[in-house]
C-alpha atoms as a PDB file:
ATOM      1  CA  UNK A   1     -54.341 -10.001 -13.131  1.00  0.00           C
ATOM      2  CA  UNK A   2     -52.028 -12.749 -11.864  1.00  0.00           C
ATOM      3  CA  UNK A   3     -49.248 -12.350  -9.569  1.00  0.00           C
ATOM      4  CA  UNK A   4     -46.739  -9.931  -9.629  1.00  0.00           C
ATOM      5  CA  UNK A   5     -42.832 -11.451 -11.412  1.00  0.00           C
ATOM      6  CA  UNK A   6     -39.247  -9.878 -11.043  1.00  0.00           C
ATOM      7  CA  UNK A   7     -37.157 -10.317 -13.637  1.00  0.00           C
ATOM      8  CA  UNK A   8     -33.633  -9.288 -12.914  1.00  0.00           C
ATOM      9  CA  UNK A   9     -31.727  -9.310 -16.493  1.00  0.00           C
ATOM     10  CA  UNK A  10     -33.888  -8.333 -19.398  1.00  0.00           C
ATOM     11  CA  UNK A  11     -31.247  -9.849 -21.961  1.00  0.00           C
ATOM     12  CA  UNK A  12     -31.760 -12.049 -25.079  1.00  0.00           C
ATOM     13  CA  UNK A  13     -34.048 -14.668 -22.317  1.00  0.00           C
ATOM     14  CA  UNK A  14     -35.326 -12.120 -20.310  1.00  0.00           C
ATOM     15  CA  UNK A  15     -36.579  -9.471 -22.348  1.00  0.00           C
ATOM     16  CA  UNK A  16     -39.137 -12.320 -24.608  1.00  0.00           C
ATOM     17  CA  UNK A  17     -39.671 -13.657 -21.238  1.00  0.00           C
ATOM     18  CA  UNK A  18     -41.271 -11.076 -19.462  1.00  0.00           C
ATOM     19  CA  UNK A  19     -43.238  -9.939 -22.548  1.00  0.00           C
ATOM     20  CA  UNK A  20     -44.645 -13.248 -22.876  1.00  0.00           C
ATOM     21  CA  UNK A  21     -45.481 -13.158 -19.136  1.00  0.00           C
ATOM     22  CA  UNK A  22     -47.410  -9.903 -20.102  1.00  0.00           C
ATOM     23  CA  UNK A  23     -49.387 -11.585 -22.707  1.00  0.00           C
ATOM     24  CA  UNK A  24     -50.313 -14.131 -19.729  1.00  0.00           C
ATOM     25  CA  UNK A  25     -51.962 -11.352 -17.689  1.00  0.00           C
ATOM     26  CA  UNK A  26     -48.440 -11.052 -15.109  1.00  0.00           C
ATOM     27  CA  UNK A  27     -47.526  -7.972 -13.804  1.00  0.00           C
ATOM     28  CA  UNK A  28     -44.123  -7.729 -14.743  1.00  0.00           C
ATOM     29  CA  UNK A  29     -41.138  -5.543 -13.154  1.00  0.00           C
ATOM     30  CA  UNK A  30     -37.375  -6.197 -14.946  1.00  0.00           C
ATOM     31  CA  UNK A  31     -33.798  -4.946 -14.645  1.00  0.00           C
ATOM     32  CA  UNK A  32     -31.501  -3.929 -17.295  1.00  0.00           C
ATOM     33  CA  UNK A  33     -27.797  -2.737 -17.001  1.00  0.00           C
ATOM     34  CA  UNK A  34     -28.162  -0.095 -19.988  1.00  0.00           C
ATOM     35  CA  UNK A  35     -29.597   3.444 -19.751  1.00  0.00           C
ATOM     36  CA  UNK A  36     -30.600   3.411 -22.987  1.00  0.00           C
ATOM     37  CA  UNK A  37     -32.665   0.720 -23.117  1.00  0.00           C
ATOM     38  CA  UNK A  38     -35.435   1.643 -20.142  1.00  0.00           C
ATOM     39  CA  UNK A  39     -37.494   3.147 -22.267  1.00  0.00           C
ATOM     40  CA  UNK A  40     -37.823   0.855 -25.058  1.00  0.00           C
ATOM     41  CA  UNK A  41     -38.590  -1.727 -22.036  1.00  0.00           C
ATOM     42  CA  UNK A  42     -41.004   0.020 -20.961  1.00  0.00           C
ATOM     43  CA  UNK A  43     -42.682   0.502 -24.264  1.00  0.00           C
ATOM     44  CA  UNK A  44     -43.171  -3.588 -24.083  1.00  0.00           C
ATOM     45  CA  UNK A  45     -45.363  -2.458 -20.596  1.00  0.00           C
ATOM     46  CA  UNK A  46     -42.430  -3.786 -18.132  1.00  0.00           C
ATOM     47  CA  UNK A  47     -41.856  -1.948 -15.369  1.00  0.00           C
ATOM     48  CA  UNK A  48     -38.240  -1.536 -15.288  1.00  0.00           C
ATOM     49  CA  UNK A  49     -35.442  -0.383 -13.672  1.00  0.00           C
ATOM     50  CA  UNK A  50     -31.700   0.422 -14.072  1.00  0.00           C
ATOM     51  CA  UNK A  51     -29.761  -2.079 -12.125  1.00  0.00           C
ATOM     52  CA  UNK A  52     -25.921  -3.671 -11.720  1.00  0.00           C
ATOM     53  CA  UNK A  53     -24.928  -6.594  -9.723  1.00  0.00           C
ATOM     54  CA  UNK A  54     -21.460  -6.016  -8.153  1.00  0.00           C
ATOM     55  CA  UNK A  55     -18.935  -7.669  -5.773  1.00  0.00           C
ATOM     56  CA  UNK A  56     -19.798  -5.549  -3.262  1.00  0.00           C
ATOM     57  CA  UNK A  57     -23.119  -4.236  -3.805  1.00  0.00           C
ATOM     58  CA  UNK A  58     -25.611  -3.426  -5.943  1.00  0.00           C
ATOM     59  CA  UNK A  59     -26.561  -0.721  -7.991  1.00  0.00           C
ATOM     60  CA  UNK A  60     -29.740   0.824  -8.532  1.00  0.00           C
ATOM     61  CA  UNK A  61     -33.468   0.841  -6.792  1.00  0.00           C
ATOM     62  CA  UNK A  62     -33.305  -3.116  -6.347  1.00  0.00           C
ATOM     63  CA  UNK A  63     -36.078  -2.555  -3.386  1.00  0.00           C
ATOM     64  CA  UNK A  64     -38.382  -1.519  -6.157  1.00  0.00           C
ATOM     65  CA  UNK A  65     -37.745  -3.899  -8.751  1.00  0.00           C
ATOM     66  CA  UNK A  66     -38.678  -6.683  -5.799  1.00  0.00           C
ATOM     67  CA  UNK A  67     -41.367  -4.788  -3.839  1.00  0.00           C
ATOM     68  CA  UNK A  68     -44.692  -6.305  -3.578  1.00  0.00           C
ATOM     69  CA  UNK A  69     -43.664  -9.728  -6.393  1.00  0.00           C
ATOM     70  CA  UNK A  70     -44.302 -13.235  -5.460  1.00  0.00           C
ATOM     71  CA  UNK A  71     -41.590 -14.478  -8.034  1.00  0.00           C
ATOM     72  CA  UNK A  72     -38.042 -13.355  -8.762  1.00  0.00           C
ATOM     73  CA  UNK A  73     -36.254 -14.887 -11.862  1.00  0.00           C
ATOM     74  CA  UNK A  74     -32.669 -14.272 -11.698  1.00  0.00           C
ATOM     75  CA  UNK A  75     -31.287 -14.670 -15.200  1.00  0.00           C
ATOM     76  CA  UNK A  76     -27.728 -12.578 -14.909  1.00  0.00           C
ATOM     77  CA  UNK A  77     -24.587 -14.529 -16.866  1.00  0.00           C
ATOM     78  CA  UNK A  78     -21.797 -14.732 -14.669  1.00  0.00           C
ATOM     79  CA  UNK A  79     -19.872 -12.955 -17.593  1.00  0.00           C
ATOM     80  CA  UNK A  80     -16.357 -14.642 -16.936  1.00  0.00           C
ATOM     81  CA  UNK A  81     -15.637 -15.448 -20.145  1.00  0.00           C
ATOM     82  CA  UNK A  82     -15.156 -11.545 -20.696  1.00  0.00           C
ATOM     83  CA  UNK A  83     -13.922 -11.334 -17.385  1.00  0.00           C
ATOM     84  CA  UNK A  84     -12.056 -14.786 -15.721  1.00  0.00           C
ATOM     85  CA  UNK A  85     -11.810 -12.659 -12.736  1.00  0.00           C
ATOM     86  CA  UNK A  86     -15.492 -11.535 -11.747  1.00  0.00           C
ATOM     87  CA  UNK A  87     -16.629 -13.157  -8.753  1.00  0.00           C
ATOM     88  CA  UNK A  88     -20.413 -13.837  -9.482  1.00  0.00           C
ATOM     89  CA  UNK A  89     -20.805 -15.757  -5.993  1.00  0.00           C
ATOM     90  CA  UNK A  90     -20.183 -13.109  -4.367  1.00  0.00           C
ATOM     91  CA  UNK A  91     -22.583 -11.243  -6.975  1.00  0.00           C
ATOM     92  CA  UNK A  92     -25.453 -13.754  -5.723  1.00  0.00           C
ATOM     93  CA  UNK A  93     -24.210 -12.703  -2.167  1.00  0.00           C
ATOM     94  CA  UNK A  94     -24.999  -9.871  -1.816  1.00  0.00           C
ATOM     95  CA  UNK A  95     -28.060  -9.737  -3.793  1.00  0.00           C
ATOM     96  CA  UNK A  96     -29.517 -12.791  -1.316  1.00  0.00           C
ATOM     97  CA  UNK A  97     -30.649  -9.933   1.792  1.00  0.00           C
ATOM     98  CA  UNK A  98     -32.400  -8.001  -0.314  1.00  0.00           C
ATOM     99  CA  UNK A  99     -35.041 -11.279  -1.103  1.00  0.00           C
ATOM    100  CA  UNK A 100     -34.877 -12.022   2.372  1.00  0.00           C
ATOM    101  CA  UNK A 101     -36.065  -8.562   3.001  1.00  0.00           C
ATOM    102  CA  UNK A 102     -39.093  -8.351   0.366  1.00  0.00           C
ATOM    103  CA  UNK A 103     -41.942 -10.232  -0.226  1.00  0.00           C
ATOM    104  CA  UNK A 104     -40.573 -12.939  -2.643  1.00  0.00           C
ATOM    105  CA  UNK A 105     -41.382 -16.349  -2.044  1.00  0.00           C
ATOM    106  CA  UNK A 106     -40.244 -17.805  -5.133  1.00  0.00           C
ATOM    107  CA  UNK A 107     -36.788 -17.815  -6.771  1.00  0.00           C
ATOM    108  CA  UNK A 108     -36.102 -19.410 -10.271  1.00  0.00           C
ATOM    109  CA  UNK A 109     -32.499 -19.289 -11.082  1.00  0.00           C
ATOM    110  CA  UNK A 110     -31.239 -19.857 -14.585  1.00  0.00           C
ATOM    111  CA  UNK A 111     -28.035 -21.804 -14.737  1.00  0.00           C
ATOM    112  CA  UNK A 112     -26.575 -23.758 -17.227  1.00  0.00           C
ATOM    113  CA  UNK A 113     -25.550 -27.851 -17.695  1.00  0.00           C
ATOM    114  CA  UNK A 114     -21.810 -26.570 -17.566  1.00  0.00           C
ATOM    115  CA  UNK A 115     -22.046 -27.501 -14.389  1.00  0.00           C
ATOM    116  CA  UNK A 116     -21.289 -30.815 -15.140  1.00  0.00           C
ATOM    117  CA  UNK A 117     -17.847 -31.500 -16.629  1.00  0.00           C
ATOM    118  CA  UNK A 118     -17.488 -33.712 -20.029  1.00  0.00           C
ATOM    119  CA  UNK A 119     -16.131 -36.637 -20.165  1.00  0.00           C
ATOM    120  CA  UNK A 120     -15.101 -39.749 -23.042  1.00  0.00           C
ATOM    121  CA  UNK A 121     -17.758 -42.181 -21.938  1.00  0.00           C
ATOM    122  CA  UNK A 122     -20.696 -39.592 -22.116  1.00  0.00           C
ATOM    123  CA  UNK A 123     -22.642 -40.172 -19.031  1.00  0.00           C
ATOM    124  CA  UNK A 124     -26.172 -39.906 -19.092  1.00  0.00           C
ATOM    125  CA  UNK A 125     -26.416 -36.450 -16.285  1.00  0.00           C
ATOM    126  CA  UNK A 126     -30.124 -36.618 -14.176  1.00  0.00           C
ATOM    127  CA  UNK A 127     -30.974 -33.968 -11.716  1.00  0.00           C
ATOM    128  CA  UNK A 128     -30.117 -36.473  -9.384  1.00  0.00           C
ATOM    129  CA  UNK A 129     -26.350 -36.639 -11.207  1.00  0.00           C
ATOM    130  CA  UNK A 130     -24.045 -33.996  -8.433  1.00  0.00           C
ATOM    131  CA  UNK A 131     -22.388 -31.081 -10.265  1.00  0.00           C
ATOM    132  CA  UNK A 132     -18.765 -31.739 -10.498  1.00  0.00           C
ATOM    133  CA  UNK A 133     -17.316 -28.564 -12.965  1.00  0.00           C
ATOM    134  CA  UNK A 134     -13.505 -27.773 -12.613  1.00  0.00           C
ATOM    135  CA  UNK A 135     -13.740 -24.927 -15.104  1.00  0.00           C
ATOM    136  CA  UNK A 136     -13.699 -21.552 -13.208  1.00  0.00           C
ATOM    137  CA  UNK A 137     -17.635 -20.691 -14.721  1.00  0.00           C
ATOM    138  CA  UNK A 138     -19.258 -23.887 -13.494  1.00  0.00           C
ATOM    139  CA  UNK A 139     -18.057 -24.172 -10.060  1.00  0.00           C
ATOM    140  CA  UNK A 140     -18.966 -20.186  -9.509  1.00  0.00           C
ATOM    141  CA  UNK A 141     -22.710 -21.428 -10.988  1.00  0.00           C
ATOM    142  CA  UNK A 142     -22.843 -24.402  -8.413  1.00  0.00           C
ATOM    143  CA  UNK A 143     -21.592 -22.352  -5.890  1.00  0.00           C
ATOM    144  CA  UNK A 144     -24.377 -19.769  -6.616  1.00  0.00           C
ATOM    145  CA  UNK A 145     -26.802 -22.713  -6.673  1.00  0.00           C
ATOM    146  CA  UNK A 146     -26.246 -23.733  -3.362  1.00  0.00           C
ATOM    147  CA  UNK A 147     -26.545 -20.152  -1.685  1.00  0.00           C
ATOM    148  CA  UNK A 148     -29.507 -20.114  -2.949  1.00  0.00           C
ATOM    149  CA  UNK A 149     -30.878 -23.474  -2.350  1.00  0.00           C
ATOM    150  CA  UNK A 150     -29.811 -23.523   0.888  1.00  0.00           C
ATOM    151  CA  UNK A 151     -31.416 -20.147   2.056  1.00  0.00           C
ATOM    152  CA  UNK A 152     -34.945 -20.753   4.195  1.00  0.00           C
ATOM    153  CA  UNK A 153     -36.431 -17.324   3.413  1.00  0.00           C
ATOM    154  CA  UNK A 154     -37.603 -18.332   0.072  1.00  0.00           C
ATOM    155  CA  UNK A 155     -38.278 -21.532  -2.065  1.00  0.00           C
ATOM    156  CA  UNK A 156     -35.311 -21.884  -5.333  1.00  0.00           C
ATOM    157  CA  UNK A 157     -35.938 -23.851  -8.385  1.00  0.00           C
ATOM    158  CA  UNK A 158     -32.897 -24.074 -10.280  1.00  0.00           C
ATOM    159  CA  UNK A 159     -33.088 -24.491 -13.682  1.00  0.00           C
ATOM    160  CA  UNK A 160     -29.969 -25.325 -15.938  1.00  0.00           C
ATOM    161  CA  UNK A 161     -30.424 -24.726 -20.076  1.00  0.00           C
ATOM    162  CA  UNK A 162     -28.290 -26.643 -21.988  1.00  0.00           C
ATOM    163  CA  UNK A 163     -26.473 -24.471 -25.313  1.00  0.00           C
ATOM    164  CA  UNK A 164     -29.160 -21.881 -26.166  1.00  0.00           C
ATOM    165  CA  UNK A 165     -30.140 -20.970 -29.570  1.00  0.00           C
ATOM    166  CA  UNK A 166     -32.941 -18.722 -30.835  1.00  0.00           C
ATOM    167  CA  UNK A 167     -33.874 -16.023 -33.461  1.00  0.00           C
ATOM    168  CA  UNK A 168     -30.534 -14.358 -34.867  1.00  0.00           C
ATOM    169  CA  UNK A 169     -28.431 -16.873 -32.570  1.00  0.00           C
ATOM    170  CA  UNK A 170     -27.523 -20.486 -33.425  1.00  0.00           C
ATOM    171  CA  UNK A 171     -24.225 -21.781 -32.263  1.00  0.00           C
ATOM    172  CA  UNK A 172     -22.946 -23.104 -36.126  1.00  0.00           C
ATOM    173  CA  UNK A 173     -23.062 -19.479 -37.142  1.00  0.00           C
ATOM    174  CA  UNK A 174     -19.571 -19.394 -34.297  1.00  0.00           C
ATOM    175  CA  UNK A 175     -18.336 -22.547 -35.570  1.00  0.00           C
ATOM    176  CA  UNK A 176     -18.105 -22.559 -39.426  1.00  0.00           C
ATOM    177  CA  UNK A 177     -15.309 -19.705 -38.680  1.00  0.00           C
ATOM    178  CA  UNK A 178     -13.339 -22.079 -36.589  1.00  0.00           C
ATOM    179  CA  UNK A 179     -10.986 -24.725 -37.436  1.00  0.00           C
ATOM    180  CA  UNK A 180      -9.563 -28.020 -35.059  1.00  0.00           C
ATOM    181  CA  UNK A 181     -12.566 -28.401 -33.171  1.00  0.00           C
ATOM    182  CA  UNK A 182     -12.447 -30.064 -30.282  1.00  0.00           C
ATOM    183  CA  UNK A 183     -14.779 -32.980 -29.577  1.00  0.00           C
ATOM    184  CA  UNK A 184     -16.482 -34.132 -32.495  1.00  0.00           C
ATOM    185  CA  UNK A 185     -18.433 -37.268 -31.791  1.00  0.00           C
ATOM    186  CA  UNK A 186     -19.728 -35.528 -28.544  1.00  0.00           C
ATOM    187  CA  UNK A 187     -23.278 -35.296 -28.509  1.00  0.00           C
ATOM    188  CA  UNK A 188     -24.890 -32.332 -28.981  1.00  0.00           C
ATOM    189  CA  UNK A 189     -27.036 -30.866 -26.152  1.00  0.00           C
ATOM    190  CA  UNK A 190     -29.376 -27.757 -27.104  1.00  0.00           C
ATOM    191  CA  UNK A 191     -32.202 -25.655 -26.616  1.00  0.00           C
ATOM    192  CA  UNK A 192     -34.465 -23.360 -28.375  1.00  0.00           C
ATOM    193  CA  UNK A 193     -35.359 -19.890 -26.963  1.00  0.00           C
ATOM    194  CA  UNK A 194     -39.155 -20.821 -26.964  1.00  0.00           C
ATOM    195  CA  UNK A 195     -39.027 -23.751 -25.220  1.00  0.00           C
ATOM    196  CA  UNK A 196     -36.659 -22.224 -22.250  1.00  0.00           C
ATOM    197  CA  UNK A 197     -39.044 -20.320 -22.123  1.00  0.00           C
ATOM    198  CA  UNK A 198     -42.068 -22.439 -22.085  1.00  0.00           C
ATOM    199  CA  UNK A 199     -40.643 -24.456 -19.805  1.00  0.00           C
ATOM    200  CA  UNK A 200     -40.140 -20.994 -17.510  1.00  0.00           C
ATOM    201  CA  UNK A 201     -44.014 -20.803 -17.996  1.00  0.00           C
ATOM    202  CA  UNK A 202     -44.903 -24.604 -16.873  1.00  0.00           C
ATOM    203  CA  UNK A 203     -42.485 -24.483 -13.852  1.00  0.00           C
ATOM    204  CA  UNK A 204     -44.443 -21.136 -12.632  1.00  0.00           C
ATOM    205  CA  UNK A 205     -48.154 -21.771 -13.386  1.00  0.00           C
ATOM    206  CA  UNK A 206     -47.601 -25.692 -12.031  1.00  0.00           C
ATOM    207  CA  UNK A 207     -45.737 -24.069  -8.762  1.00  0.00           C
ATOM    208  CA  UNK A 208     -42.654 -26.394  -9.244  1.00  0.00           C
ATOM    209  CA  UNK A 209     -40.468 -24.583  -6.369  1.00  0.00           C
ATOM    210  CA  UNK A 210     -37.700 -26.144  -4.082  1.00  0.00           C
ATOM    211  CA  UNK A 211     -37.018 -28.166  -7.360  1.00  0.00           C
ATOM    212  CA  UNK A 212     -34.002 -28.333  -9.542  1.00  0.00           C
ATOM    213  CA  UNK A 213     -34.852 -29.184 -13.697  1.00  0.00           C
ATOM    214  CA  UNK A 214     -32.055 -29.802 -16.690  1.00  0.00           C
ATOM    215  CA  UNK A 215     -33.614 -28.993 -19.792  1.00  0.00           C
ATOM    216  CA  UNK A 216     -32.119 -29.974 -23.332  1.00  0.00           C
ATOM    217  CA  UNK A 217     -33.775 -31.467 -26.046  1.00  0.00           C
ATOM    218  CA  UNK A 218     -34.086 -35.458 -26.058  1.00  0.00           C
ATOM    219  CA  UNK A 219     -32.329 -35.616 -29.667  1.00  0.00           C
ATOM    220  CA  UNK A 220     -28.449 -35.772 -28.718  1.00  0.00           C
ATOM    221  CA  UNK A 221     -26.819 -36.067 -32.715  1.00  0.00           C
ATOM    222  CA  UNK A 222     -22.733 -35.761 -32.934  1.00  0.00           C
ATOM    223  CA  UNK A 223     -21.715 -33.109 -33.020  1.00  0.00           C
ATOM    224  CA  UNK A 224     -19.927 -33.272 -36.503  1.00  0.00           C
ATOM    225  CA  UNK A 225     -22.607 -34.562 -38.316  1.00  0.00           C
ATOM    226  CA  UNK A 226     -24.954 -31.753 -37.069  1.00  0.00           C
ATOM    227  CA  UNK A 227     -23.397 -29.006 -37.293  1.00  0.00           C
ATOM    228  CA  UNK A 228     -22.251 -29.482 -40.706  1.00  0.00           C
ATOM    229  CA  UNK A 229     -25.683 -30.311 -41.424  1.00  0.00           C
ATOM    230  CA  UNK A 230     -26.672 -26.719 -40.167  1.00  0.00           C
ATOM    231  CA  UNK A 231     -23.546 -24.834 -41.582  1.00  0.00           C
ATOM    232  CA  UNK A 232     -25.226 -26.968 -45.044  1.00  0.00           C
ATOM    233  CA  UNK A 233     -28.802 -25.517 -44.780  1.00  0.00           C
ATOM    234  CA  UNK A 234     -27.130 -22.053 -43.304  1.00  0.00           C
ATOM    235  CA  UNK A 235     -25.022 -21.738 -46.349  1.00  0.00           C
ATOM    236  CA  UNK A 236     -22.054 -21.645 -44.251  1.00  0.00           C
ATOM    237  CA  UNK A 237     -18.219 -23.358 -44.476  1.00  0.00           C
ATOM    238  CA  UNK A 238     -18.374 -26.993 -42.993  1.00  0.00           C
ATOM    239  CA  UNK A 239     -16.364 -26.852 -39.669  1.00  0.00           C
ATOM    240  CA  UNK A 240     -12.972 -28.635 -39.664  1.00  0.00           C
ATOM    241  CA  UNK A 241     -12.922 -30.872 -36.714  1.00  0.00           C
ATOM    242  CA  UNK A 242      -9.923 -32.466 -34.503  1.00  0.00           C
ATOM    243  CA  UNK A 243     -10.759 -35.873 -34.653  1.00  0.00           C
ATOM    244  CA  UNK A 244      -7.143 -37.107 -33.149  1.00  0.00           C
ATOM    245  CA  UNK A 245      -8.045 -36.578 -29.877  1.00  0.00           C
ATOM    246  CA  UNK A 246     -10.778 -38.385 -28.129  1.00  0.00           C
ATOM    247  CA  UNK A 247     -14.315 -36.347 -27.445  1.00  0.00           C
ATOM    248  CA  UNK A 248     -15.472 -35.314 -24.201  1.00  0.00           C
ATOM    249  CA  UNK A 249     -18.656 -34.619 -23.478  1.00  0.00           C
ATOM    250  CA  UNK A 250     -22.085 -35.723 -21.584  1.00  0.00           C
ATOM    251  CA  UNK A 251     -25.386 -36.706 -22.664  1.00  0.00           C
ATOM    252  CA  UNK A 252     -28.535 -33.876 -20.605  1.00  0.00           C
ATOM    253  CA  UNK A 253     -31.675 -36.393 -20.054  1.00  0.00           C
ATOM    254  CA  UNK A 254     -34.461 -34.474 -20.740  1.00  0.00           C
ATOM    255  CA  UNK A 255     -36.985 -36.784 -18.896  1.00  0.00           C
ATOM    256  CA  UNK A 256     -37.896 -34.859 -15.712  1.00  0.00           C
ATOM    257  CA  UNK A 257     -38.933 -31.518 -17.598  1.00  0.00           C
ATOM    258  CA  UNK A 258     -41.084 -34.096 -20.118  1.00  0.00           C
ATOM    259  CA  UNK A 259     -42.483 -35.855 -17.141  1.00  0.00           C
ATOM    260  CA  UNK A 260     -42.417 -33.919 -13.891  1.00  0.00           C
ATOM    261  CA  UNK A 261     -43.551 -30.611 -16.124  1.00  0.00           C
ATOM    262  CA  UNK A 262     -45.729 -32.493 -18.688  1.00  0.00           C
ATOM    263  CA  UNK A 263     -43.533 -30.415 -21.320  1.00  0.00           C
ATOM    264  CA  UNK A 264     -43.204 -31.047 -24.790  1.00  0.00           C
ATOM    265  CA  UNK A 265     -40.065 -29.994 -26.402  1.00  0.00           C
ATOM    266  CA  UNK A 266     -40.185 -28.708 -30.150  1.00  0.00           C
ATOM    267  CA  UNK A 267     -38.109 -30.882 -31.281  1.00  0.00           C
ATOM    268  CA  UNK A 268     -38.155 -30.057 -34.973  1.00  0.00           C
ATOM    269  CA  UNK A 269     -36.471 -26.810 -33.964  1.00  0.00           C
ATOM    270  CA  UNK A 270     -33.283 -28.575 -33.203  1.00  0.00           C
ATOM    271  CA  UNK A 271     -32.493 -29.205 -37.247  1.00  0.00           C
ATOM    272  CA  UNK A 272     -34.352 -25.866 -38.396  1.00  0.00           C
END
């Protein structure tokens, strides 16, 4: 048996996370937010318990769900686009003395690439590019970042997945209802569910901590052209697009999680 993993947030990543951990040989102890949904989790053999992140505390036997793991994966949305008011910094506060106080060494934080804002020439963003969001979501996730980075009790990898898209979930399925879209000739920047978490798998079994990795897929199309090529093959309306105002957007290299990682992206997922 391999070391023991936290996972707090067994959602759409986390739940197909841990259960591929399992098939790995990991002892694996999750969270969830929803009553109903223990047991089922712990049909999948995952330890879990009933947790909430607040403001000013949190919820549940957190002690537990960390006690005696090497590795804690923090994969909790900030939810502000429900709620523009939630302040998940102070979330990440006050979970931070409750690591210090267990045996985690490791932290892997999922974030996203909106922490870097768009803009018309499309800059090619590194890990070496700084995080300059001005929408309300990304400077709360670089602001969690850095808490975490910056804290000596434990080692932090941050890893930032660009638009997600997996089983049941692909981002043209949103669009085809929508008309004016903003930003056409942007490039697109994606990832599958498999390879997030893939990638999840390299970073722990190579012992990539104290690192920070942005993972999309190397194949950047317009945005236009490849999402009416989905909404095409989905059988969906073609998206009407606002092509009277210039695009913003950013280009996600994808060379440090190829190189650093020795990853392979599946990239014949991106077009189906």
């Amino acid at each position: 048996m391999k070391h023991q993993i936290s996972i707090l947030g067994l959602g759409w990543l986390g739940l197909p996370l841990a259960s591929s951990l399992i098939r790995e040989n990991y002892k694996v102890k999750g969270s969830t937010t929803s009553s109903s949904k223990t047991s089922e989790l712990e049909k999948n053999g995952i330890l879990t318990f009933l947790i909430t992140l607040e403001e000013t505390g949190v919820h549940g036997d957190i002690v537990d769900l960390l006690k005696e793991s090497e590795t804690l994966i923090i994969n909790v949305p900030p939810g502000l686009r429900r709620n523009p008011n939630v302040n998940f910094v102070s979330k990440i506060r006050v979970l931070i003395p409750y690591i210090e106080a267990s045996n985690i060494e490791n932290v892997l934080f999922v974030s996203s690439t909106s922490v870097f804002s768009d803009m018309e020439t499309f800059p090619l963003i590194t890990e070496k590019t700084i995080p300059n969001a001005t929408s309300n979501a990304g400077k709360q996730l670089i602001e969690a970042e850095q808490l975490l980075q910056k804290n000596d009790h434990f080692k932090t990898t941050i890893l930032r997945f660009s638009g997600l898209f997996g089983p049941n979930r692909h981002p043209a399925t949103m669009l085809s209802k929508r008309s004016n879209i903003k930003n056409p000739n942007a490039p697109v920047n994606l990832i599958h569910l498999d390879d997030c978490i893939k990638i999840i798998h390299r970073i722990i079994k190579t012992e990539h901590w104290n690192e920070v990795f942005n993972a999309s897929y190397p194949d950047h199309p317009e945005k236009y052209k490849y999402y009416s090529n989905i909404c095409k093959q989905m059988e969906l309306p073609i998206p009407d697009y606002d092509f009277n105002t210039p695009s913003k957007g950013k280009i996600i290299s994808s060379e440090k999680v190829q190189t650093v990682l020795e990853f392979k992206y599946n990239r014949s997922i991106l077009l189906l």
